[in-house]
Every structure is written in C-alpha cells, then in structure tokens.
N, C-alpha and C. Protein backbone atom coordinates (compact mmCIF):
# COMPACT_ATOMS: atom_id res chain seq x y z
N UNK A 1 80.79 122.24 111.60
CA UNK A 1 80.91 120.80 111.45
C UNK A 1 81.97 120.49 110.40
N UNK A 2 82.87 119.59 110.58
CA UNK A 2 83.35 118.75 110.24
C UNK A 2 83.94 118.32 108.82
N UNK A 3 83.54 118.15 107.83
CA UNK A 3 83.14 116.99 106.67
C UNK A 3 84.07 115.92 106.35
N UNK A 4 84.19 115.15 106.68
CA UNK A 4 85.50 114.34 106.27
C UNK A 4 84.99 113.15 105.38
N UNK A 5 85.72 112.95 104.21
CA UNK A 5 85.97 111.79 103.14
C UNK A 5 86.59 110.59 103.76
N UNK A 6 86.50 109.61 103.76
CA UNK A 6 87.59 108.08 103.97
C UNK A 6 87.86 107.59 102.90
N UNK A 7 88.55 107.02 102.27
CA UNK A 7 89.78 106.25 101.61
C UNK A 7 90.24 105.35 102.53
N UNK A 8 89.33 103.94 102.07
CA UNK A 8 89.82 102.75 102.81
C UNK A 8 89.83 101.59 102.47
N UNK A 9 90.25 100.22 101.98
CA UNK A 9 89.60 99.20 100.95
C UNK A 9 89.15 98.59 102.19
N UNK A 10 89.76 98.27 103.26
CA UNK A 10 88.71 97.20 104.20
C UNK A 10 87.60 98.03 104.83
N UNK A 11 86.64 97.09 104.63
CA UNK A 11 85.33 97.46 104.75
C UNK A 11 85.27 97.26 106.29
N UNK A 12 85.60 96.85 107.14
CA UNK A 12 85.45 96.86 108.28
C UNK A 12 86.13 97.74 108.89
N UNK A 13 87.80 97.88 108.73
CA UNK A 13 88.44 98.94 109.23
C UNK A 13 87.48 100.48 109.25
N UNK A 14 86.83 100.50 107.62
CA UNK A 14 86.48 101.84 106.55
C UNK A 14 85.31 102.07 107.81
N UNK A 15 84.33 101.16 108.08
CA UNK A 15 82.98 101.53 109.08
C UNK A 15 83.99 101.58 110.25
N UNK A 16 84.72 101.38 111.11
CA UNK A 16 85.46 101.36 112.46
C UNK A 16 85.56 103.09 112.49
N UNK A 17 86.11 103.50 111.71
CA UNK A 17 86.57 104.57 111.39
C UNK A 17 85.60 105.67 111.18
N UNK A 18 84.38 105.45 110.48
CA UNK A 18 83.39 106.48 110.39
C UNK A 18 82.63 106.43 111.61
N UNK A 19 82.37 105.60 112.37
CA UNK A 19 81.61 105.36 113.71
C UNK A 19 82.36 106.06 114.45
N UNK A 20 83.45 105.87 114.63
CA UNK A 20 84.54 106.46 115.57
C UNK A 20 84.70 108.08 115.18
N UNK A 21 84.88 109.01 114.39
CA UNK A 21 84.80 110.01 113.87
C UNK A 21 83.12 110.75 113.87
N UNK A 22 82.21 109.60 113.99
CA UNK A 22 80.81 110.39 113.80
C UNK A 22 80.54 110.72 115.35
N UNK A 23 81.28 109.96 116.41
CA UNK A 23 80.77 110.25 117.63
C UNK A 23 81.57 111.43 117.90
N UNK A 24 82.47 112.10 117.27
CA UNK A 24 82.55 113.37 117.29
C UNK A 24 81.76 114.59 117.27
N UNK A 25 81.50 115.20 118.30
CA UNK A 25 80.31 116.52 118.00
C UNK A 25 80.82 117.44 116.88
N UNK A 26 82.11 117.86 116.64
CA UNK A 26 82.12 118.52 115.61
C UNK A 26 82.33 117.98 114.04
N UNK A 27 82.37 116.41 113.66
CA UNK A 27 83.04 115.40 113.02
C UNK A 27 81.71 115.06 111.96
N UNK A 28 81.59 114.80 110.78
CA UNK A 28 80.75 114.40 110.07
C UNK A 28 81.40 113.81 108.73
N UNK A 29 81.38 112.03 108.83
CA UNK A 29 81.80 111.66 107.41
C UNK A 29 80.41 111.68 106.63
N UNK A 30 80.79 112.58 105.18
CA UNK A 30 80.48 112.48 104.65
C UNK A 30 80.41 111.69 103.11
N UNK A 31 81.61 110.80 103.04
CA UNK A 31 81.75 110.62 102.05
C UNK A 31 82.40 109.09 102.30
N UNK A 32 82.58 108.09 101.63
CA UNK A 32 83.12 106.75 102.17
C UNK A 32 83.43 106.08 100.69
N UNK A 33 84.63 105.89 100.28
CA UNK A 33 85.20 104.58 98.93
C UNK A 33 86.03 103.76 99.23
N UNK A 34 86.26 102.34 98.42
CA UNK A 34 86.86 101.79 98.90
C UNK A 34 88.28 101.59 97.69
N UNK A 35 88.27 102.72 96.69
CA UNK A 35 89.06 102.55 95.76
C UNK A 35 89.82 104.28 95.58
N UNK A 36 91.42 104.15 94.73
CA UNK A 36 91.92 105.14 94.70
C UNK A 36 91.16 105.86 93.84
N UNK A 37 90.46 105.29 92.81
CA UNK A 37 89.89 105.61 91.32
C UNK A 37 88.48 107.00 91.92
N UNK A 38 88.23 106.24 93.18
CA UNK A 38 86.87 107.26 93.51
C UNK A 38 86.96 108.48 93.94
N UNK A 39 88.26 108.48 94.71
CA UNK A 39 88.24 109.58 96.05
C UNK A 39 88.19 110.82 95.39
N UNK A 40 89.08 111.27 94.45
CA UNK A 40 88.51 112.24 93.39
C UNK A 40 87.40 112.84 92.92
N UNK A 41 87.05 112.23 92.18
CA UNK A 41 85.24 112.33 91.79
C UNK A 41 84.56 112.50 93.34
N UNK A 42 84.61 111.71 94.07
CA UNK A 42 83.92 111.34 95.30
C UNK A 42 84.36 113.07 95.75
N UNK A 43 85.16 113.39 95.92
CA UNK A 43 85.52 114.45 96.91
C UNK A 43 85.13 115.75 96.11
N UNK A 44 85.24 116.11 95.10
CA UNK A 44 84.45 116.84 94.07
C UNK A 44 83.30 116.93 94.49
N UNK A 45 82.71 115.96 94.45
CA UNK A 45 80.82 115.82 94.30
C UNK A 45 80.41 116.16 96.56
N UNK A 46 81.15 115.79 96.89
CA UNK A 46 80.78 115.62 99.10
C UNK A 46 81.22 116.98 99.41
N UNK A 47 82.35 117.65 98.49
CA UNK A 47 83.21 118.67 99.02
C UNK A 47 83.85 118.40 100.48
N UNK A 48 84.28 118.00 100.84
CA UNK A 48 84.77 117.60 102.24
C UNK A 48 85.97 118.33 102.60
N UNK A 49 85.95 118.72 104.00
CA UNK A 49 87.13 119.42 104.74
C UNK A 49 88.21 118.89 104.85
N UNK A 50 88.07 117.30 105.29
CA UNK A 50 89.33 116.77 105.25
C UNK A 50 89.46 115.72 104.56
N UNK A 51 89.98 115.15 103.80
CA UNK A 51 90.43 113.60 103.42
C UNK A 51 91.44 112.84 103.97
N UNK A 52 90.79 111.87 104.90
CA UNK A 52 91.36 110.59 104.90
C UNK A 52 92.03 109.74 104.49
N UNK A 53 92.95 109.42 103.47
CA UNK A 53 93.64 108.53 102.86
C UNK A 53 94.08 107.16 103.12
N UNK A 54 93.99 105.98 102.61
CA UNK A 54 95.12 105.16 102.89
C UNK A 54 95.82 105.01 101.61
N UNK A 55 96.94 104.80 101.52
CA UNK A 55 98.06 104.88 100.56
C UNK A 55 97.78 103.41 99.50
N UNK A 56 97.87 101.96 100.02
CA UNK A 56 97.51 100.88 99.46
C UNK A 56 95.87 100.89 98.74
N UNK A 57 95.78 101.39 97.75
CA UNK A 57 94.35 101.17 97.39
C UNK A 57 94.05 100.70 96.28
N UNK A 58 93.08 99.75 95.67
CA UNK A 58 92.44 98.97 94.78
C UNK A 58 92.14 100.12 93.52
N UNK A 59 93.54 100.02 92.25
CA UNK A 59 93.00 101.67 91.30
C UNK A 59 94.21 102.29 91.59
N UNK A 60 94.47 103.59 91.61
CA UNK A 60 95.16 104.53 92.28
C UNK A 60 95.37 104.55 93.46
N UNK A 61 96.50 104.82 93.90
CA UNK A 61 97.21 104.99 95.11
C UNK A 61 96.65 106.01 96.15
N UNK A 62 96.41 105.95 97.19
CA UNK A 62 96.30 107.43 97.69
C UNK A 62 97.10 108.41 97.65
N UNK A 63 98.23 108.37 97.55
CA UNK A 63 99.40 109.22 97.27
C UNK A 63 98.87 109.83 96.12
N UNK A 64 99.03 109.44 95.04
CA UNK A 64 98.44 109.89 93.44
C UNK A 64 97.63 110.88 93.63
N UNK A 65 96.13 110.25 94.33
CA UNK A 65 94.93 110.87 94.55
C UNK A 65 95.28 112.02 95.50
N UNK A 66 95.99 111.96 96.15
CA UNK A 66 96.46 113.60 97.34
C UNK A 66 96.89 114.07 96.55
N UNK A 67 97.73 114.38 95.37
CA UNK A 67 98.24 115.32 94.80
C UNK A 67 97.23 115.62 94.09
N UNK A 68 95.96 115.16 93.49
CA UNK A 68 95.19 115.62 92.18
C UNK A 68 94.47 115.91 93.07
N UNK A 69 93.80 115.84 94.55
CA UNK A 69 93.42 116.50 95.09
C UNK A 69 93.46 117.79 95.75
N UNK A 70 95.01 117.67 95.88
CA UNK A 70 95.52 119.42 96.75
C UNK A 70 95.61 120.34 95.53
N UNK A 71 95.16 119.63 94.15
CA UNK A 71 95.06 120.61 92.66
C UNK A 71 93.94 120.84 92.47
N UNK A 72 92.93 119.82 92.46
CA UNK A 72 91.69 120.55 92.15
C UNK A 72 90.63 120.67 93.00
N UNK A 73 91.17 120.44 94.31
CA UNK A 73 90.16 120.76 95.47
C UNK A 73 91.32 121.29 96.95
N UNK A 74 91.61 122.58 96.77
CA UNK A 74 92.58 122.55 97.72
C UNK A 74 92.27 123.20 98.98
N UNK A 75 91.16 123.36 98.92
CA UNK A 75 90.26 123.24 100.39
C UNK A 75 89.76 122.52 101.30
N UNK A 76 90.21 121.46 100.78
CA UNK A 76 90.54 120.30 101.02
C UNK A 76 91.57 119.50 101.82
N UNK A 77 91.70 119.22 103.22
CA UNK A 77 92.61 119.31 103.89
C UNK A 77 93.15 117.69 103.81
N UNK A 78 94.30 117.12 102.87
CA UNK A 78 94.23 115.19 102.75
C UNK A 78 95.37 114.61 104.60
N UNK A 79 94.88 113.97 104.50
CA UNK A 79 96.06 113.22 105.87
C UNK A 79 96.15 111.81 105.76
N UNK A 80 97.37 111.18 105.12
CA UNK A 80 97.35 110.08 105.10
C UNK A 80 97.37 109.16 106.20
N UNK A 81 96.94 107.79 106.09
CA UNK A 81 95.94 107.13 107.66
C UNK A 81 96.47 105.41 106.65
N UNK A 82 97.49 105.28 106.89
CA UNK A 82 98.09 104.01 106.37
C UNK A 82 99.05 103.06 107.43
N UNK A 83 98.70 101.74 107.12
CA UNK A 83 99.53 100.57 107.79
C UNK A 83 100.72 100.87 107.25
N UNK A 84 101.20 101.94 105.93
CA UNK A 84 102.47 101.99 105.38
C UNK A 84 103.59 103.03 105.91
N UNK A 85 104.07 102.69 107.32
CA UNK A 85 104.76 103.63 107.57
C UNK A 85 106.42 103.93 107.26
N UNK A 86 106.27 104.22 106.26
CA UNK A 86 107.67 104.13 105.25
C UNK A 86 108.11 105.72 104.81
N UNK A 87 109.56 105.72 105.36
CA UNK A 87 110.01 107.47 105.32
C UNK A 87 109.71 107.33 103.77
N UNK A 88 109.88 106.88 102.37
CA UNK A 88 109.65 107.35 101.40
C UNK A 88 108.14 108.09 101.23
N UNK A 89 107.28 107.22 101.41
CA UNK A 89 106.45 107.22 101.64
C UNK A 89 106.28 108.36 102.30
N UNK A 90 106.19 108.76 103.30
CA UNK A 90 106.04 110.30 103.98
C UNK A 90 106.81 111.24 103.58
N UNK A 91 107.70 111.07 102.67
CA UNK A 91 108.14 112.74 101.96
C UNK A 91 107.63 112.68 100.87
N UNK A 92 106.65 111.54 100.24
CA UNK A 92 105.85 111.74 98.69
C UNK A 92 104.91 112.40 98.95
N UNK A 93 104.02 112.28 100.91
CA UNK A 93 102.79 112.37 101.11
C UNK A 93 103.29 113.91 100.97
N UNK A 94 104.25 114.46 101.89
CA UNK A 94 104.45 115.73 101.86
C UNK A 94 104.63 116.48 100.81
N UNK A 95 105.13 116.03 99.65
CA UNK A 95 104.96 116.54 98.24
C UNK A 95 103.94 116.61 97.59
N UNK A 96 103.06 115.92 97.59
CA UNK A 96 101.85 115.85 97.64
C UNK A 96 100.55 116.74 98.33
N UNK A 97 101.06 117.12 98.78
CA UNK A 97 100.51 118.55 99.37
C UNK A 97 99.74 118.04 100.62
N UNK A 98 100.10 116.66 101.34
CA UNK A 98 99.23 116.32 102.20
C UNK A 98 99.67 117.26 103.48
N UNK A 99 98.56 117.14 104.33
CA UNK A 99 98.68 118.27 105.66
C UNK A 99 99.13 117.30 107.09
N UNK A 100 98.94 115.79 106.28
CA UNK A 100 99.51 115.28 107.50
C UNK A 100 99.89 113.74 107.32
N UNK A 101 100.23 112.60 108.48
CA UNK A 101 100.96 111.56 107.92
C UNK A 101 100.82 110.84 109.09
N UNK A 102 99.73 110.04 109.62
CA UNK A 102 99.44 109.06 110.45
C UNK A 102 99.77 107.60 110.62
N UNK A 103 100.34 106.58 111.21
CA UNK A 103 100.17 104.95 110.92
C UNK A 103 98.56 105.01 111.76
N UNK A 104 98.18 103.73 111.32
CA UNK A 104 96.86 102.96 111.69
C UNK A 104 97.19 102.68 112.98
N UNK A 105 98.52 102.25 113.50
CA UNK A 105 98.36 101.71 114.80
C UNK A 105 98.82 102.33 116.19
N UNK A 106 98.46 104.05 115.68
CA UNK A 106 98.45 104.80 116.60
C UNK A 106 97.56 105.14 117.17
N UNK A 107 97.71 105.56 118.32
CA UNK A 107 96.00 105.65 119.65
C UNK A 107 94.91 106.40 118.46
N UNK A 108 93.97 106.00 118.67
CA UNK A 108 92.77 105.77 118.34
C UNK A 108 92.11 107.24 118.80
N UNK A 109 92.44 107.47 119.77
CA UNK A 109 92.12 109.21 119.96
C UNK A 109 93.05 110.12 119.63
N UNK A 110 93.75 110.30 119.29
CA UNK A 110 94.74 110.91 118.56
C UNK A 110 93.90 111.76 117.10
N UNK A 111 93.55 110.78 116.72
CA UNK A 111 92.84 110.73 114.79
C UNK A 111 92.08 112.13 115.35
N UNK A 112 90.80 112.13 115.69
CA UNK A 112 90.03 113.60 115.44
C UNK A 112 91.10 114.48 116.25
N UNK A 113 91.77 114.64 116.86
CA UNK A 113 92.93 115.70 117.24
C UNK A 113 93.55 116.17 116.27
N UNK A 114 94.43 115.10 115.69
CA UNK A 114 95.37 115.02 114.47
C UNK A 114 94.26 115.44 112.89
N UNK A 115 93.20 115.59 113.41
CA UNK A 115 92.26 116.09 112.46
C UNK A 115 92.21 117.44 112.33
N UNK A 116 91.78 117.93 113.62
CA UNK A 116 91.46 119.29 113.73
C UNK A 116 92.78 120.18 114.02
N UNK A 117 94.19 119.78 114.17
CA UNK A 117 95.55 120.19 114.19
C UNK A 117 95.48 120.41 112.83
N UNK A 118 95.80 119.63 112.09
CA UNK A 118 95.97 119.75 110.30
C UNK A 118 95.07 120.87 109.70
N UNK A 119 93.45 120.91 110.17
CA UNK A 119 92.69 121.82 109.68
C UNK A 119 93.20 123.49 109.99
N UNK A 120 93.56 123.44 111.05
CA UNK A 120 94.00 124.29 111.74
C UNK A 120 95.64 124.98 111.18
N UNK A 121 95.94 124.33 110.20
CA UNK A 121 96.86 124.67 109.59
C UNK A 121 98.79 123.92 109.78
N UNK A 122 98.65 123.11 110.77
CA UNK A 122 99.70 122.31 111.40
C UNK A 122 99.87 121.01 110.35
N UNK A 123 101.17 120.73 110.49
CA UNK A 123 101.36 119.23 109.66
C UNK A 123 101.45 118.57 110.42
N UNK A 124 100.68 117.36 110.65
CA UNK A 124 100.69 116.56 111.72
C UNK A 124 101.28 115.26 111.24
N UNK A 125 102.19 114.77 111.76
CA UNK A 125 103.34 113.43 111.28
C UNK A 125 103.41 112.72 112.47
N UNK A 126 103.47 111.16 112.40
CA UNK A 126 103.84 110.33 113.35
C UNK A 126 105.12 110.75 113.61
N UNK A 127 105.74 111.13 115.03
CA UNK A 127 106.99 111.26 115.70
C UNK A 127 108.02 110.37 114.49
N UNK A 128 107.52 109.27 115.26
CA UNK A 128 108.33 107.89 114.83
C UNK A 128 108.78 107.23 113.35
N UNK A 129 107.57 107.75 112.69
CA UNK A 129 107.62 108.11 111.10
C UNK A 129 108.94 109.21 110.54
N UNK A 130 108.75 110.41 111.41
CA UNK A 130 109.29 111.62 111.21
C UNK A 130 110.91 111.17 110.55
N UNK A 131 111.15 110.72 111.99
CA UNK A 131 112.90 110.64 112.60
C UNK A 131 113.39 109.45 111.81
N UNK A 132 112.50 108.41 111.46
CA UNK A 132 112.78 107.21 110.26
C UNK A 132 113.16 108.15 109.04
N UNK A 133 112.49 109.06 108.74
CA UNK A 133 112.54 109.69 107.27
C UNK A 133 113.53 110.53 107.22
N UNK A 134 114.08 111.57 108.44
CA UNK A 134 115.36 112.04 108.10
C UNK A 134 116.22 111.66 108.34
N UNK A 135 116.71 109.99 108.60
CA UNK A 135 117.76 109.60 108.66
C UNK A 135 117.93 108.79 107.61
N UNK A 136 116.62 108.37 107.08
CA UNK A 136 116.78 107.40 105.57
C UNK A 136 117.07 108.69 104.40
N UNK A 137 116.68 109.82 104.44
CA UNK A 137 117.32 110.55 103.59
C UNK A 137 116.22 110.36 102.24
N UNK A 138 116.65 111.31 101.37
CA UNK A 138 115.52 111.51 100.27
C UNK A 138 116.09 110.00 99.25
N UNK A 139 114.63 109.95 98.76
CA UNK A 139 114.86 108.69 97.33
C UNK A 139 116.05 109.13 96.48
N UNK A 140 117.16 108.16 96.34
CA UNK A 140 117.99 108.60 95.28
C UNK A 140 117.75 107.59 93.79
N UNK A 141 116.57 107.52 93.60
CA UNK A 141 116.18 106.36 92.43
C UNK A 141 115.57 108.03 91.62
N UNK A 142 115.98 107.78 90.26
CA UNK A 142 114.81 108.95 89.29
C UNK A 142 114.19 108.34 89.20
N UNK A 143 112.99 109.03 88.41
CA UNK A 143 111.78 108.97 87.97
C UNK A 143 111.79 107.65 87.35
N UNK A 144 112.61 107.53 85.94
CA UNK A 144 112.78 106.96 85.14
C UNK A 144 113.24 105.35 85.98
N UNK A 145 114.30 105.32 86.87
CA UNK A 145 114.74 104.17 87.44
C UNK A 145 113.77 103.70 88.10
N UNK A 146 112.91 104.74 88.66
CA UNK A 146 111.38 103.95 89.35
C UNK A 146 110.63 103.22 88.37
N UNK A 147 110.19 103.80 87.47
CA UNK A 147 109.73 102.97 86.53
C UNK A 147 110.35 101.79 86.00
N UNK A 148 111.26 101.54 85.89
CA UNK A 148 112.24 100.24 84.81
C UNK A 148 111.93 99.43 86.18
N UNK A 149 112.12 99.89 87.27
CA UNK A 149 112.26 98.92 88.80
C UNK A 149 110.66 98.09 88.73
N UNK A 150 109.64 98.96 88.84
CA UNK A 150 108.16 98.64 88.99
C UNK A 150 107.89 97.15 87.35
N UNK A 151 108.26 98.35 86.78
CA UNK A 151 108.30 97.13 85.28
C UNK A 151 108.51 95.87 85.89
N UNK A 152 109.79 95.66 86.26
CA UNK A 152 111.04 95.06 86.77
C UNK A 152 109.99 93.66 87.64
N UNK A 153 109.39 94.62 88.33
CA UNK A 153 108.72 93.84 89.47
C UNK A 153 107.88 92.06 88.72
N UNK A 154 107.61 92.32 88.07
CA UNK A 154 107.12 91.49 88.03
C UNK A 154 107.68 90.11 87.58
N UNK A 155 108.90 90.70 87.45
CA UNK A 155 109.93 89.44 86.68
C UNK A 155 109.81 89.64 84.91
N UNK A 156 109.28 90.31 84.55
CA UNK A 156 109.15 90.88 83.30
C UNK A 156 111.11 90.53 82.88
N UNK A 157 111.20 90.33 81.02
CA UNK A 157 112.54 90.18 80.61
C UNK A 157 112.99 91.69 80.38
N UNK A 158 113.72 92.06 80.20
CA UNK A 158 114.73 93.13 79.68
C UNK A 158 114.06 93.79 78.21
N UNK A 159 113.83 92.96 77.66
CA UNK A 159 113.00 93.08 76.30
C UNK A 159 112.15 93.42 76.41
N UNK A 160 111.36 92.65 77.81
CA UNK A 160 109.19 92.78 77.47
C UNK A 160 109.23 94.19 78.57
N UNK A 161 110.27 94.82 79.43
CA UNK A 161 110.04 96.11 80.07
C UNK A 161 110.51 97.22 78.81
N UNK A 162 111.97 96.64 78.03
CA UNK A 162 112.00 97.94 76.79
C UNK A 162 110.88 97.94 76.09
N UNK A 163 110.24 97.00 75.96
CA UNK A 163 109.44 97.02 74.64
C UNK A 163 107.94 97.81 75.67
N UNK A 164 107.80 97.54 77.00
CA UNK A 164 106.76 98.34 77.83
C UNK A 164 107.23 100.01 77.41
N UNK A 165 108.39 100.04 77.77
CA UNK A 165 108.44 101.96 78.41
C UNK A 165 109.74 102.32 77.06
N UNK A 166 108.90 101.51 75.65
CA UNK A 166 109.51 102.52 74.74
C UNK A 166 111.16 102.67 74.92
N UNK A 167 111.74 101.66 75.42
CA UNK A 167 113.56 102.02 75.76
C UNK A 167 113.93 101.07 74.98
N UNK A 168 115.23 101.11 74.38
CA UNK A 168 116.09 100.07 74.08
C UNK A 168 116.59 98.97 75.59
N UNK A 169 117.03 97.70 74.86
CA UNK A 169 117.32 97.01 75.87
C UNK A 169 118.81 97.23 76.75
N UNK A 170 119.53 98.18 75.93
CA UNK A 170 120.68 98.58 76.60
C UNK A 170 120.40 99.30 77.91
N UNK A 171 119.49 100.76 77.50
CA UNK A 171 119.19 101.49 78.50
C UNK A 171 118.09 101.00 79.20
N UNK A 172 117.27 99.68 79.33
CA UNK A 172 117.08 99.45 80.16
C UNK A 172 118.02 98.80 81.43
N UNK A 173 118.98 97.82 80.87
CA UNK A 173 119.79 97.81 81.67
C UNK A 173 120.86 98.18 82.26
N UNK A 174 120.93 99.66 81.72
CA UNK A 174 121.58 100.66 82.55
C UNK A 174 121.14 101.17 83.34
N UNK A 175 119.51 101.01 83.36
CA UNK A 175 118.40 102.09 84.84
C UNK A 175 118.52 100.85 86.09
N UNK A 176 118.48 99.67 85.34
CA UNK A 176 118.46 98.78 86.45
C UNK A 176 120.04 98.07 86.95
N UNK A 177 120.98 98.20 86.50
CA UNK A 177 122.12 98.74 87.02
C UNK A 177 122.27 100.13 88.08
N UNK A 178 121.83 100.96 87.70
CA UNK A 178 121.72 102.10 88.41
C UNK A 178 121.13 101.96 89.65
N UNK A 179 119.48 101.55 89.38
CA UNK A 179 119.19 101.52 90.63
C UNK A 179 119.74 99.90 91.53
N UNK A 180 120.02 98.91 91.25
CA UNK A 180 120.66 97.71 91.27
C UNK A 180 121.61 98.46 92.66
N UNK A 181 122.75 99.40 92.43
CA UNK A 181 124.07 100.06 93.10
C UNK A 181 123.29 101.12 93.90
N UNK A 182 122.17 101.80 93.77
CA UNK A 182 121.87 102.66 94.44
C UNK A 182 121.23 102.14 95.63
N UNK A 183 120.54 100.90 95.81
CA UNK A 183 119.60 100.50 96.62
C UNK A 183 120.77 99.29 97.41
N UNK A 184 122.03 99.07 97.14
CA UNK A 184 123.41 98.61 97.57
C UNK A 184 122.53 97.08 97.95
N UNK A 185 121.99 96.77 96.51
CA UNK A 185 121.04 95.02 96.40
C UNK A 185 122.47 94.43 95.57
N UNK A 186 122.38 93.14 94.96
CA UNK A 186 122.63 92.38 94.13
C UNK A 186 121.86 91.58 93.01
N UNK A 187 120.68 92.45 92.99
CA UNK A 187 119.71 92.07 91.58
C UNK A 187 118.68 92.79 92.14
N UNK A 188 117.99 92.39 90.49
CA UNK A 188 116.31 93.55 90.06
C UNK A 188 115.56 93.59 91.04
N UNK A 189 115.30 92.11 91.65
CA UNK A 189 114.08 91.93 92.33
C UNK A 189 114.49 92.28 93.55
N UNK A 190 115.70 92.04 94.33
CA UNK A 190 116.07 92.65 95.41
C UNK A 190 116.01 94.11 95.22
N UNK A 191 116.49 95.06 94.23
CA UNK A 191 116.38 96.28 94.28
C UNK A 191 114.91 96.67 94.49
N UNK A 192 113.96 95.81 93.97
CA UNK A 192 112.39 96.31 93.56
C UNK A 192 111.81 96.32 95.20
N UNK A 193 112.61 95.20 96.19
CA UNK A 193 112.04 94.68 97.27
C UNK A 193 112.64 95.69 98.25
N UNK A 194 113.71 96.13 97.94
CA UNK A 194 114.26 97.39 99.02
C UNK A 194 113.82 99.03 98.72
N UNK A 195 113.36 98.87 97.63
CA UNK A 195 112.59 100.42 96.92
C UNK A 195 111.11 100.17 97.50
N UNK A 196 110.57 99.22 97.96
CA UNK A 196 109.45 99.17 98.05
C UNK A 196 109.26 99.48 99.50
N UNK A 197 110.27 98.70 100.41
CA UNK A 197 110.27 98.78 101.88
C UNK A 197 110.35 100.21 102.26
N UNK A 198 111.47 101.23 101.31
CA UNK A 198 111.74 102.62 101.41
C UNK A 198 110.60 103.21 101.17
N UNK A 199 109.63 103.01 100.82
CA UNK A 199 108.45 103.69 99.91
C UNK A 199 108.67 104.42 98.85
N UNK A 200 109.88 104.01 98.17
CA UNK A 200 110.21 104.73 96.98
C UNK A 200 109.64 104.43 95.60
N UNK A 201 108.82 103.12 95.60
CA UNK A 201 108.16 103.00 94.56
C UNK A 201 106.73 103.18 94.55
C-alpha cells in the first residue's frame, strides 16, 4: 500500500484529491495540511511514500518544504501538483529533489499513474511544462537579486529594503538595476511581475 501526504490550502480541491487517490486499491492518504509550515513535521510523524505538493501555500512554499524534505525524509518520494505551471518553477522543483512536476489541470487519471511512475524511480513532468522550461532557459537573477526583487515587491523604498537585507542604498540599487536589464522590464515592479510569471521568485 501506498502512503501518500497532500499539501493543499483549498479544502475542497485537498478532499477531491484524497477521495480520488483512496479509491485506489493500492493508494492510501495518510496524511492531509493545508499549510507549507506542516508538511514537514506532518511527514515526519505519517512517514509517507509519496508527497503531494502544491507550490502556493499559506507559511512556506512547497518548493522550500521539498527540499527539507528530500533531506530529512528521503524516502520520501515529493511530486509537485500545482495550478503554477512555470518553467522556473519546475527546475527549482527539480533541484529540490522532487521526483516529479504535475499542473492541476491535467487528466485526473494520470495522478495515481504519475504516482506510481515516480515511486518507481522515473521523473514524471508535464510534457508541456517540460518544453516551456528548456526554451525559457535557467533563472539568470542571483540569489541576492531575488531577494532585493521580493523586498522590492511590495513597493517598499530603496532605504526601507537596505535597511530590510542589511545593504547600503547604493547596492541596493545596483541588484535592482541588474535584475531591472536582466528580466529586459523598465522598472522594479515590472521586473518583480516578470520574475514571478518565470517562477523565478
């Protein structure tokens, strides 16, 4: 049998999903949160074969949570199961040590297939996801420019993000220059809005 975790904030999608997976003969959720903050602890304490993910979550990200998962539970097989189908986004999941990379609005029987493929040792990726991601090419934002960008997001000043991430106000606006030309925008918030579409933030 089975064991699978979900990572889901809608509560209706989250039950769609365990009903659908329990009528599996070999399929058993064991475990169900509706926050990034849980799946951790949660998956620790259920031990589960596979984890479920969605990437948008209330807390921590699922992304986040797949990497601290493929570290301290790596028997643990994660497959992200997100409305976010963004090539950044699917080469973080893959860094992340996830085993696989689903959208939500793919056939509905697919999922326990794309379950037991991944267990089985296969990386299972939406086609369509795939071929988006090697033509968008890897994130060229650093670490550091991700951060000043996210700061950024909120309309935050130049001052109240140096004075956030410890920078002078020069080199903050040299990261957001940087990424500003890299994301080929004409300001912060446009850069923040095209890093986001990429799944680079």
């Amino acid at each position: 049998m089975t064991r699978v975790l979900l990572a889901e904030d809608q509560g209706m999608m989250r039950g769609a999903l365990a009903l659908l997976l329990d009528l599996e003969e070999d399929m058993e959720v064991v475990a169900q949160v509706a926050s990034g903050d849980e799946i951790v602890p949660t998956a620790l304490e259920a031990e589960p074969d596979v984890a479920l993910l969605d990437i948008e979550l209330p807390g921590r990200s699922g992304l986040d949570a797949a990497a601290e998962l493929h570290e301290r539970l790596p028997s643990c097989t994660v497959l992200i199961l997100t409305t976010f189908g963004r090539p950044g986004y699917l080469r973080r999941a893959m860094e992340a040590g996830a085993g696989g990379f689903l959208v939500k609005d793919g056939p509905v029987e697919e999922l326990a297939s794309a379950i037991r493929r991944a267990l089985a040792g296969e990386r299972v990726i939406d086609p369509t996801l795939a071929a988006a991601a090697l033509s968008a090419g890897p994130n060229p934002l650093t670490r550091r420019e991700c951060e000043v960008l996210l700061a950024a997001a909120d309309g935050s000043t130049v001052a109240d993000i140096a004075a956030r991430l410890h920078l002078s106000g020069a080199t903050v606006r040299n990261y957001l220059s940087a990424a500003i030309g890299k994301t080929s925008t004409r300001n912060r918030m446009e850069a923040v809005r095209a890093a986001r579409q990429n799944g680079w933030l």
